[in-house]
Protein backbone atom coordinates (compact mmCIF):
# COMPACT_ATOMS: atom_id res chain seq x y z
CA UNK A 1 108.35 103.89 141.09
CA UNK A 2 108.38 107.35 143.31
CA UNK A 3 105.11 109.24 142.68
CA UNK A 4 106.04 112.86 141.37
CA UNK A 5 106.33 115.42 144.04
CA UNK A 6 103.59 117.81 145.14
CA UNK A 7 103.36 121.22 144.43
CA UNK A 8 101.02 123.87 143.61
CA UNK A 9 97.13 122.74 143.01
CA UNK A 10 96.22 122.91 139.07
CA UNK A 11 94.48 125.85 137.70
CA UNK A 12 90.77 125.37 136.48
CA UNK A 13 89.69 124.70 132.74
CA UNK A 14 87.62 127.47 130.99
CA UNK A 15 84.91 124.57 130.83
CA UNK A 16 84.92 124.19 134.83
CA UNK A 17 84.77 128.06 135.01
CA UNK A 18 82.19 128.74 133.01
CA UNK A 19 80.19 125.92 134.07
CA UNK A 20 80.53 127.05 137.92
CA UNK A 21 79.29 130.82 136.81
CA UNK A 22 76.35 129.07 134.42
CA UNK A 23 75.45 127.53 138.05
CA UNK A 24 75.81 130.24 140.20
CA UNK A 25 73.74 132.31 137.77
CA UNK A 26 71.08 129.65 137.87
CA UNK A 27 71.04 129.41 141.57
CA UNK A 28 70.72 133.21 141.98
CA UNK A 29 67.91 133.57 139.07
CA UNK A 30 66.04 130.80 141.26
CA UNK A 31 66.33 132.11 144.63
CA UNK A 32 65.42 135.59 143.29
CA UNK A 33 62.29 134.57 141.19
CA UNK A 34 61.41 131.99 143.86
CA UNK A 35 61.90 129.23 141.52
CA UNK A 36 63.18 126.06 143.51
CA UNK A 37 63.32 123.83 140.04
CA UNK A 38 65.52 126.39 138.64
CA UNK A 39 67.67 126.27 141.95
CA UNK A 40 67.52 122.31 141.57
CA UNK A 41 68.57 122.52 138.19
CA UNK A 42 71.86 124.69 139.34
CA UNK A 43 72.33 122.81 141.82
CA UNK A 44 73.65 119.72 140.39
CA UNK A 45 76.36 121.30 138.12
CA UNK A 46 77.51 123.29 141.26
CA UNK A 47 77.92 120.31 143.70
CA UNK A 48 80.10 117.97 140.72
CA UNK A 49 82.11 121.05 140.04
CA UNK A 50 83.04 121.36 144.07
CA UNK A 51 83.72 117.92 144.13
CA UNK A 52 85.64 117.78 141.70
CA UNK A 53 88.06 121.10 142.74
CA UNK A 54 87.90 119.04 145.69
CA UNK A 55 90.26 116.63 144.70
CA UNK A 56 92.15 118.65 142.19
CA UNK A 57 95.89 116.99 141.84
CA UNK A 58 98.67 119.15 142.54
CA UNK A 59 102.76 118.85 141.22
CA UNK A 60 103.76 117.88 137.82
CA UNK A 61 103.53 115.58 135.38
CA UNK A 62 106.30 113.67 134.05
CA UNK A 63 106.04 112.10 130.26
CA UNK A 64 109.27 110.48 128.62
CA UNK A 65 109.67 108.55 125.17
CA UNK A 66 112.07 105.08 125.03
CA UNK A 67 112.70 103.22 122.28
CA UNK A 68 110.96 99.80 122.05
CA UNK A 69 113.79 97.99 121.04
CA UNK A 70 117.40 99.68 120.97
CA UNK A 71 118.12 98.75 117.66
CA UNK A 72 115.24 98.57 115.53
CA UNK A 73 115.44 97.92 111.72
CA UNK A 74 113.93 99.64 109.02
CA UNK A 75 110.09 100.52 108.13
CA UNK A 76 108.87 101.30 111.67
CA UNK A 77 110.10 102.82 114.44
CA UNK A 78 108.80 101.74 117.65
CA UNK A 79 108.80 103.38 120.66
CA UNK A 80 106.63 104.11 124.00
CA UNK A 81 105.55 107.00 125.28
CA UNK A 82 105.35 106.98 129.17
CA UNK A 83 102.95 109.39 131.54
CA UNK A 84 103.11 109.45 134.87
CA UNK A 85 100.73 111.85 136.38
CA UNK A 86 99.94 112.79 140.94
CA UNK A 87 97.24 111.36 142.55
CA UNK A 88 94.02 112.74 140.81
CA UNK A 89 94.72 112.97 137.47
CA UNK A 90 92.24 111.53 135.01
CA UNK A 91 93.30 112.06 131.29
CA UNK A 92 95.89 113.40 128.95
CA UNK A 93 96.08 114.48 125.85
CA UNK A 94 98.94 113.82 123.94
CA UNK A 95 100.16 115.20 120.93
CA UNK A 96 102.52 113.07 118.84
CA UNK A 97 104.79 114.38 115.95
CA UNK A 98 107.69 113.59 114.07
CA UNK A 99 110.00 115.80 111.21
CA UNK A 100 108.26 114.86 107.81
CA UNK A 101 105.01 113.19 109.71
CA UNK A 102 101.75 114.94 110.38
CA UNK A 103 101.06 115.57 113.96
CA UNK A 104 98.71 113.28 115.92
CA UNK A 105 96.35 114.27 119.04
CA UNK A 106 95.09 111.30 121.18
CA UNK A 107 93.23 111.38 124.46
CA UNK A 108 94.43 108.82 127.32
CA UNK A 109 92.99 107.89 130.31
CA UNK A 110 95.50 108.34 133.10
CA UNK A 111 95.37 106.64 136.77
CA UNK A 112 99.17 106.82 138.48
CA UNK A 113 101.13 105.16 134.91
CA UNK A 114 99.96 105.08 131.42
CA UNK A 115 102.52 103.74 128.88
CA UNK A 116 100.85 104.04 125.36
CA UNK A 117 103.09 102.74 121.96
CA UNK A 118 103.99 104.98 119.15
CA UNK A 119 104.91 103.69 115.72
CA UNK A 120 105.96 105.63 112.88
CA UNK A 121 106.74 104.32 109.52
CA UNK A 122 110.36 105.46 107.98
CA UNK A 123 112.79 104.81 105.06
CA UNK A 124 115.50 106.10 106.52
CA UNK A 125 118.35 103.99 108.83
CA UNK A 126 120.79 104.58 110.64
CA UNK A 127 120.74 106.64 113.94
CA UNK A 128 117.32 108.45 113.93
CA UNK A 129 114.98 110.52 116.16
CA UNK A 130 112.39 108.98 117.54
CA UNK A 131 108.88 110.92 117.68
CA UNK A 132 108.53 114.00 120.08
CA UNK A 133 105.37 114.56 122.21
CA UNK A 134 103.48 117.21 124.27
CA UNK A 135 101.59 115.92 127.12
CA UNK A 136 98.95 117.94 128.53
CA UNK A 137 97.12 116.38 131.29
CA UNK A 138 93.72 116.66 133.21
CA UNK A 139 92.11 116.36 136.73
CA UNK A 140 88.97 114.31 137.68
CA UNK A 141 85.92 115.48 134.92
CA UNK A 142 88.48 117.44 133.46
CA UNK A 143 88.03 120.17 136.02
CA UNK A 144 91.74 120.87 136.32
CA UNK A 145 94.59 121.36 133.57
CA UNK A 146 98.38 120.74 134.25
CA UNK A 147 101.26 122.66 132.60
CA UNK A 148 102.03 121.09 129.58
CA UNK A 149 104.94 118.71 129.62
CA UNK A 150 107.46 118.25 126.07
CA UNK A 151 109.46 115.12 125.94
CA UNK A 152 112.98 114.64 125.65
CA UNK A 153 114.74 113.80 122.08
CA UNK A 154 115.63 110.36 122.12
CA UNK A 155 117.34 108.31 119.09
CA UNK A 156 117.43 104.49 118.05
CA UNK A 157 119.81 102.95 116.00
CA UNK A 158 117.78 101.70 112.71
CA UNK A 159 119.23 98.43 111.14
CA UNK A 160 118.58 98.47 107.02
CA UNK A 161 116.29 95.15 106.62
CA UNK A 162 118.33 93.12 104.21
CA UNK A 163 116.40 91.79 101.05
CA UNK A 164 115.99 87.70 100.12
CA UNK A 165 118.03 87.70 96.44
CA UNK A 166 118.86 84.96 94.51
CA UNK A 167 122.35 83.56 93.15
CA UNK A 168 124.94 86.29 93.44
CA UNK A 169 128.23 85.97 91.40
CA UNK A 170 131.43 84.60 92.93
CA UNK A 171 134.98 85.24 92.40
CA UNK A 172 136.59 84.36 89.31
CA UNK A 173 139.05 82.06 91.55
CA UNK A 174 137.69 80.46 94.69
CA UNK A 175 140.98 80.29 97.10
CA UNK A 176 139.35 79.12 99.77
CA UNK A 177 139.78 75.43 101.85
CA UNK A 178 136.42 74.43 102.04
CA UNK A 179 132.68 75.57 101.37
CA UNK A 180 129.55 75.05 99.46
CA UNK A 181 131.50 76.45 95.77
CA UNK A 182 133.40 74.05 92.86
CA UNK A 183 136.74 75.46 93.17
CA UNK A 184 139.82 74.58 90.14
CA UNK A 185 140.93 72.50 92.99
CA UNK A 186 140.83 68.58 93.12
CA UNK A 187 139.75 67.41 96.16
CA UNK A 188 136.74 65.88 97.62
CA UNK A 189 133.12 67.03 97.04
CA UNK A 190 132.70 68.31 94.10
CA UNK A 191 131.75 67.56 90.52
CA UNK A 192 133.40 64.81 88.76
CA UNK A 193 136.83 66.17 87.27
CA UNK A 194 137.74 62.77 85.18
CA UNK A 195 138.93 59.42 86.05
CA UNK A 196 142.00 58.28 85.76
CA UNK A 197 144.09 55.03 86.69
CA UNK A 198 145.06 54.53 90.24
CA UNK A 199 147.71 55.88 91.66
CA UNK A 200 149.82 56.25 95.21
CA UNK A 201 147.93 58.86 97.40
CA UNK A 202 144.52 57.70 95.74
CA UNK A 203 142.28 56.89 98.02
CA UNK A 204 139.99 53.02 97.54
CA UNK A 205 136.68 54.50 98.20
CA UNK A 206 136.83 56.30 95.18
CA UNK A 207 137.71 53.25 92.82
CA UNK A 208 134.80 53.49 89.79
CA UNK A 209 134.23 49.47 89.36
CA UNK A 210 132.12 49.99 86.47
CA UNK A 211 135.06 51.79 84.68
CA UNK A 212 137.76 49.43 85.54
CA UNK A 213 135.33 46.68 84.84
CA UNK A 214 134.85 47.84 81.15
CA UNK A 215 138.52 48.98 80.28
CA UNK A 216 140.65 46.28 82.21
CA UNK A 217 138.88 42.95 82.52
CA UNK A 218 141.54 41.43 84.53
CA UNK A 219 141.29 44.03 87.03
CA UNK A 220 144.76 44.17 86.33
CA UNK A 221 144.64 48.04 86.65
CA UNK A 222 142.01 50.41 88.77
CA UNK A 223 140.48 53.51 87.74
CA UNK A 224 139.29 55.86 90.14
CA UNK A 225 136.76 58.44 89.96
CA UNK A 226 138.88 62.35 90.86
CA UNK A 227 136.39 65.21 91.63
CA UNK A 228 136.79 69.14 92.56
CA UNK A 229 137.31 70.31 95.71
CA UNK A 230 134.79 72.49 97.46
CA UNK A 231 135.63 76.22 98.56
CA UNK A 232 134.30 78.75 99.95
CA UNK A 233 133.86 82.52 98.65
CA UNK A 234 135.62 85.83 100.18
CA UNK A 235 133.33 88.74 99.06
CA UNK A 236 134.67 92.61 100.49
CA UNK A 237 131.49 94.86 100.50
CA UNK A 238 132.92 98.45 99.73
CA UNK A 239 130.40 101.77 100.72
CA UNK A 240 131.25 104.99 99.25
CA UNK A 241 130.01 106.98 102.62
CA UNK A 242 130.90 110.47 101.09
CA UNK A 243 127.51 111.12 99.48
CA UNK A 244 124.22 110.48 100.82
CA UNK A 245 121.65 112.43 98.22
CA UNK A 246 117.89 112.37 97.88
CA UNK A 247 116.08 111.76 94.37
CA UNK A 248 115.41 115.74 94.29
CA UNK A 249 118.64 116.76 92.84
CA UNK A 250 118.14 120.80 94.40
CA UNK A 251 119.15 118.99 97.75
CA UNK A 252 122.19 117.60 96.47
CA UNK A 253 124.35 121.00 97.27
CA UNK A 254 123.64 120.60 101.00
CA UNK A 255 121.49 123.70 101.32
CA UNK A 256 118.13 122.37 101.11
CA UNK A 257 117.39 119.47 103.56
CA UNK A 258 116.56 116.43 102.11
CA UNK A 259 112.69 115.52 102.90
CA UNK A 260 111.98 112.82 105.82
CA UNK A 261 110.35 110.40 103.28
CA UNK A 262 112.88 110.07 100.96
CA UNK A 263 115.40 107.37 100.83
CA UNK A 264 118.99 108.73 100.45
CA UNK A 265 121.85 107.09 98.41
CA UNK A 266 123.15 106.02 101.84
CA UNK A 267 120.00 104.60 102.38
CA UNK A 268 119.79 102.50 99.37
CA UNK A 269 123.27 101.57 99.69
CA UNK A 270 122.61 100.25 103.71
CA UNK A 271 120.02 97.90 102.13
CA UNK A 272 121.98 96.50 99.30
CA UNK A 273 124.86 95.50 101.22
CA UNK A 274 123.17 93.95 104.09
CA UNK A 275 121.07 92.19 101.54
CA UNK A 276 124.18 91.26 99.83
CA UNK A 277 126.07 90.14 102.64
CA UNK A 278 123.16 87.90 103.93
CA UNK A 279 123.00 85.60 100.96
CA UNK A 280 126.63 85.02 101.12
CA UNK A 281 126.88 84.42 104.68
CA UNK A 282 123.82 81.79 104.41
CA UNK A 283 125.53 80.28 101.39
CA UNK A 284 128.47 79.79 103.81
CA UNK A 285 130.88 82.42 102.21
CA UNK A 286 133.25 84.85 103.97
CA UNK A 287 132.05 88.36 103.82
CA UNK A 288 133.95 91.36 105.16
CA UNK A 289 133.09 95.66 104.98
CA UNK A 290 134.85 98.52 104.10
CA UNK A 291 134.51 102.11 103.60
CA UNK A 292 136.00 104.67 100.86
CA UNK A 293 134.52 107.96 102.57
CA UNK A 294 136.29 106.97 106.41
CA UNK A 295 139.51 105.66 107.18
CA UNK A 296 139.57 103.08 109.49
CA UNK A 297 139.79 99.32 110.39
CA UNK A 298 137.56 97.57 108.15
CA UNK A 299 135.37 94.67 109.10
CA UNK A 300 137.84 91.89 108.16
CA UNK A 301 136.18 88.32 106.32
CA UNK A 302 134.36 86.32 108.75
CA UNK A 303 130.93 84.01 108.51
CA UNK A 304 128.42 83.08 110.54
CA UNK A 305 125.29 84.52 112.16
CA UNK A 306 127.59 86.92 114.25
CA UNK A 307 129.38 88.25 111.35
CA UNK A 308 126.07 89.00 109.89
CA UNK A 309 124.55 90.99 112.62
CA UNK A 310 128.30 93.05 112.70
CA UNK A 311 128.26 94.16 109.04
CA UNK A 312 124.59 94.91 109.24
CA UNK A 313 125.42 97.43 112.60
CA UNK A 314 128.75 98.83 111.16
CA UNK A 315 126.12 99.53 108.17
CA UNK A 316 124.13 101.59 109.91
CA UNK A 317 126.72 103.50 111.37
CA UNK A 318 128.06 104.34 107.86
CA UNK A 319 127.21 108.36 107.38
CA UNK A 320 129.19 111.35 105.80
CA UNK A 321 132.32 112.61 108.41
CA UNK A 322 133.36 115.72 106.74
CA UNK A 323 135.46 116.61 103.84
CA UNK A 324 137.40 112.95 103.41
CA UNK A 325 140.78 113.03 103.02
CA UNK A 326 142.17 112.05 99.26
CA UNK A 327 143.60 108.31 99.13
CA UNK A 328 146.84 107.48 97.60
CA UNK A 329 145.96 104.31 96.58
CA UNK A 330 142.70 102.39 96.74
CA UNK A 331 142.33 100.52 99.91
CA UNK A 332 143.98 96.74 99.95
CA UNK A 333 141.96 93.40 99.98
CA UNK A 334 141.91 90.23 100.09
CA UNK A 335 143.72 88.08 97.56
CA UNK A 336 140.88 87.14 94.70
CA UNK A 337 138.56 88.46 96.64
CA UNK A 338 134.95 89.56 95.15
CA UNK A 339 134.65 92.99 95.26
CA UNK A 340 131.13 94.87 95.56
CA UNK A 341 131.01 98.60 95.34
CA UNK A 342 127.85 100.57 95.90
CA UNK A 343 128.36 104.42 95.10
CA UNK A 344 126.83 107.03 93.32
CA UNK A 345 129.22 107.08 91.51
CA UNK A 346 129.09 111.20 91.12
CA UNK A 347 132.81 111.45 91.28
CA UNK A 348 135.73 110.04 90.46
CA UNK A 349 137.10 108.52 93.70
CA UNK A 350 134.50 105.15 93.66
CA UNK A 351 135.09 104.55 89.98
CA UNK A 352 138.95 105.02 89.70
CA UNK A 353 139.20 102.59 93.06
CA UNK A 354 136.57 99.97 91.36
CA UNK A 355 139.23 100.26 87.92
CA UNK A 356 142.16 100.06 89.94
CA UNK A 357 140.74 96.49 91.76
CA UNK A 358 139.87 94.71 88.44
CA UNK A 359 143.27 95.41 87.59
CA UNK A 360 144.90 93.69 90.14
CA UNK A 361 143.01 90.62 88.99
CA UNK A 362 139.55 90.71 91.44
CA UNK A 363 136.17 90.07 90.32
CA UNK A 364 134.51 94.03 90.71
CA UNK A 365 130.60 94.56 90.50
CA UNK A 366 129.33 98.12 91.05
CA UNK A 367 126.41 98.90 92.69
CA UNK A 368 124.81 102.06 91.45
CA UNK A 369 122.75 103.79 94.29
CA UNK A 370 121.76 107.05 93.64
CA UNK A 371 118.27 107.45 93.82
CA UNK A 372 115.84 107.81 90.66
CA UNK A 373 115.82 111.63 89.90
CA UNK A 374 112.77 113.45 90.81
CA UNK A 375 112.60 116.83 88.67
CA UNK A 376 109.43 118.47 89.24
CA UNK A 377 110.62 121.14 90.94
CA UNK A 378 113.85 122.24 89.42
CA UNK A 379 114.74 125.12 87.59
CA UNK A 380 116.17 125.48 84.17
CA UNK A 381 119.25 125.91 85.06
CA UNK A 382 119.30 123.45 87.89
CA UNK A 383 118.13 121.03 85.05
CA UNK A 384 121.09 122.22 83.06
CA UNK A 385 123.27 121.44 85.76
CA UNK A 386 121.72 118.19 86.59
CA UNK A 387 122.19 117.16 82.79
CA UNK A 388 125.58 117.76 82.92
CA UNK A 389 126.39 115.49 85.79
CA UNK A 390 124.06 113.05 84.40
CA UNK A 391 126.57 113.01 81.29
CA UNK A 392 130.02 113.13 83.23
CA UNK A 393 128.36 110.32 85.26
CA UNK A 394 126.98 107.95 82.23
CA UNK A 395 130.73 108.22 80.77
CA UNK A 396 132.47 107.41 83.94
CA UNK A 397 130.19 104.08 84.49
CA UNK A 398 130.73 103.28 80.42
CA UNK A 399 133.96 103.61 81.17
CA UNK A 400 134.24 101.65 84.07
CA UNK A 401 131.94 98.81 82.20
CA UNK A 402 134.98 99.03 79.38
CA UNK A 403 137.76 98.17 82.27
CA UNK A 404 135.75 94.50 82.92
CA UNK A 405 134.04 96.28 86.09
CA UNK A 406 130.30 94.93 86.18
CA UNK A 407 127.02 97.27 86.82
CA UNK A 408 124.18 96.56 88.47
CA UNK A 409 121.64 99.34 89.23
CA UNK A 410 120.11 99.11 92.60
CA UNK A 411 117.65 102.24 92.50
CA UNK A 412 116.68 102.36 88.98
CA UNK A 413 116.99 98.77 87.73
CA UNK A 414 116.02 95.05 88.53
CA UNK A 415 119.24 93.82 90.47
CA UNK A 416 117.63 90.50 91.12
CA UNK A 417 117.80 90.17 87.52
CA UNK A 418 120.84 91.40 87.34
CA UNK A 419 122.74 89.93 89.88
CA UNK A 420 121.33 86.36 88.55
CA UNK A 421 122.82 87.22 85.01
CA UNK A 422 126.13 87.87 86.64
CA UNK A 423 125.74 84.18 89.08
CA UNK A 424 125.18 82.41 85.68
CA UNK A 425 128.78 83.76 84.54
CA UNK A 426 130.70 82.78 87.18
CA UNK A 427 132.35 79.43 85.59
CA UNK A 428 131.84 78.50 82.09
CA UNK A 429 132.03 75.03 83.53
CA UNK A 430 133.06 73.43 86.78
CA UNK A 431 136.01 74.68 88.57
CA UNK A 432 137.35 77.04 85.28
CA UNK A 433 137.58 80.82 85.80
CA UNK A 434 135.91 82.34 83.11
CA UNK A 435 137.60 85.82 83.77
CA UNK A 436 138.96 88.34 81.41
């Protein structure tokens, strides 16, 4: 790496001034009152002072921060702060800070390259800033001071760290050909459907001997065993993008920022689906992504390892684009399909789409993501307000519980619990729907 370029010499520190006068003074008071251990005394200071200046650095300093990994996920962000200091310089202190973190001050020992690590805890994904620093550094004994030196702004992609959960519901109908799930279906794989005397197509593998044994002695008809086929799930993860609020309802309006170590809606909602959507993809389902507050392509169905890491970036990229324009009709999915819904469900855009799915004959689970309230700090009227919405917002979910749409509560609830009560509902038994 080129060393940085030379330039004008550094200035002295206060310290190196005033310990060169302390010395001078010493020296003089010694030669004057004829004192040669007071002279001595001086004379040390004096002569680790000149050499010292003697090899003050000159030019500047250069000091960047890079993300340790580009896409990080969340809880820590990781980065490394790099110093790179002329020929002479000896230390530098840095001081570390972050929006919604306390600043830190460090001292480093600098010869040439000094690359020290920075890690700063976070709830917050998706793109975010990684920690700024001023570097300030020093010549040999600390003689000499540089300019200070502020780093660049530099963001990292944070990934939301999916969650192990348990059994997660499946669609009423399972349409797919093959997978780890009873379907309706006979076929091969499944649980035993009945048995029933041999026919053309049937296959001899599958002749029960003990059956035909007991109800036709003289073998003079077979009974095989028939079972249901195995199929796979197709889950569409939905993410109301339009709001992303904090639990201090004053920020909701946009004109207070919400505070660095809170965890927004969008937040909540980043973790839930990508914990969602990697228990279905290790259960071998099909799992695609959509988006009510953008319109574009969605992620379409897919499994695997690669689909995974897709839905969990295309997550992270999810954020608020402006006033979104109003849908005609709810966006259009896969055939019996599971649909999973996380919003806030502050409006009636998330709910009405949700209502208008069940409808058309899908399995519909809402996610509720808003944040639990914190209401220290508000006003009366603010707490009138927030009331209010709290009511218009209770109806709408009763409501959407009354159209055969089922809640789960992500924030504020247990949805491990939850999402286990709504697994054990799937099938009343083997291969039967037990929809509405």
């Amino acid at each position: 790496m080129s060393e940085p370029p030379a330039g004008d010499p550094w200035p002295r520190t206060s310290a190196c001034a005033i310990g060169l006068t302390a010395g001078l003074l010493l020296l003089l008071v010694g030669a004057l009152a004829g004192r040669p251990d007071v002279a001595l005394v001086a004379a040390a200071p004096l002569v680790g002072a000149a050499w010292d200046l003697a090899r003050r650095p000159g030019g500047s300093v250069r000091a960047s921060v890079r993300p340790a990994d580009e896409a990080q996920t969340g809880g820590e962000l990781r980065s490394v702060l790099r110093v790179e200091g002329p020929p002479g310089t000896d230390a530098a202190l840095l001081r570390v800070r972050r929006p919604g973190s306390r600043t830190v001050e460090v001292l480093v020992r600098v010869t040439g390259t000094r690359e020290v690590p920075v890690a700063v805890r976070t709830v917050r994904t998706g793109p975010q800033e990684l920690a700024h620093a001023d570097v300030q550094a020093f010549g040999v004994g600390l003689a000499t001071i540089a300019d200070p030196v502020r780093t660049e702004p530099h963001s990292v992609m944070v990934l939301p760290a999916p969650r192990p959960l348990g059994a997660l519901p499946l669609p009423w109908r399972l349409r797919g050909l093959t997978g780890a799930h009873e379907s309706r279906r006979p076929g091969d794989g499944g649980g035993l459907r009945d048995v029933h005397p041999f026919s053309a197509g049937d296959r001899l593998r599958r002749i029960d001997w003990r059956v035909t044994a007991r109800r036709a002695p003289d073998l003079s008809e077979l009974y095989v065993r028939r079972s249901y086929a195995l199929a796979e799930a197709v889950a569409m993860l939905v993410v109301d993008s339009r709001d992303d609020v904090g639990p201090d309802p004053a920020t909701w309006g946009g004109l207070r920022p919400v505070r660095p170590e809170d965890a927004t809606s969008l937040d909540v909602a980043r973790e839930a689906a990508a914990s969602v959507a990697q228990q279905l993809v290790a259960a071998g389902d099909r799992v695609g992504l959509d988006d009510l507050g953008v319109r574009r392509r969605p992620v379409a169905p897919g499994g695997g390892r690669r689909q995974l890491a897709r839905i969990v970036h295309s997550l992270a990229l999810t954020r608020p684009e402006g006033d979104p324009r109003t849908r005609v009709r709810p966006p259009q999915l896969p055939s019996g399909a599971l649909v999973v819904v996380f919003s806030t469900f502050l409006d009636d855009d998330a709910a009405q789409a949700a209502a208008s799915w069940r409808r058309s004959g899908h399995r519909v689970v809402a996610v509720d993501v808003l944040p639990r309230g914190r209401e220290t700090t508000l006003s009366d009227q603010e707490r009138l307000a927030l009331r209010l919405v709290s009511i218009e917002r209770s109806d709408r979910l009763a409501a959407l519980t009354a159209a055969g749409v089922e809640l789960v509560a992500w924030a504020t609830g247990d949805p491990w619990v939850d999402l286990g009560q709504l697994a054990r509902q799937s099938h009343r038994r083997p291969g039967v729907g037990a929809g509405r």
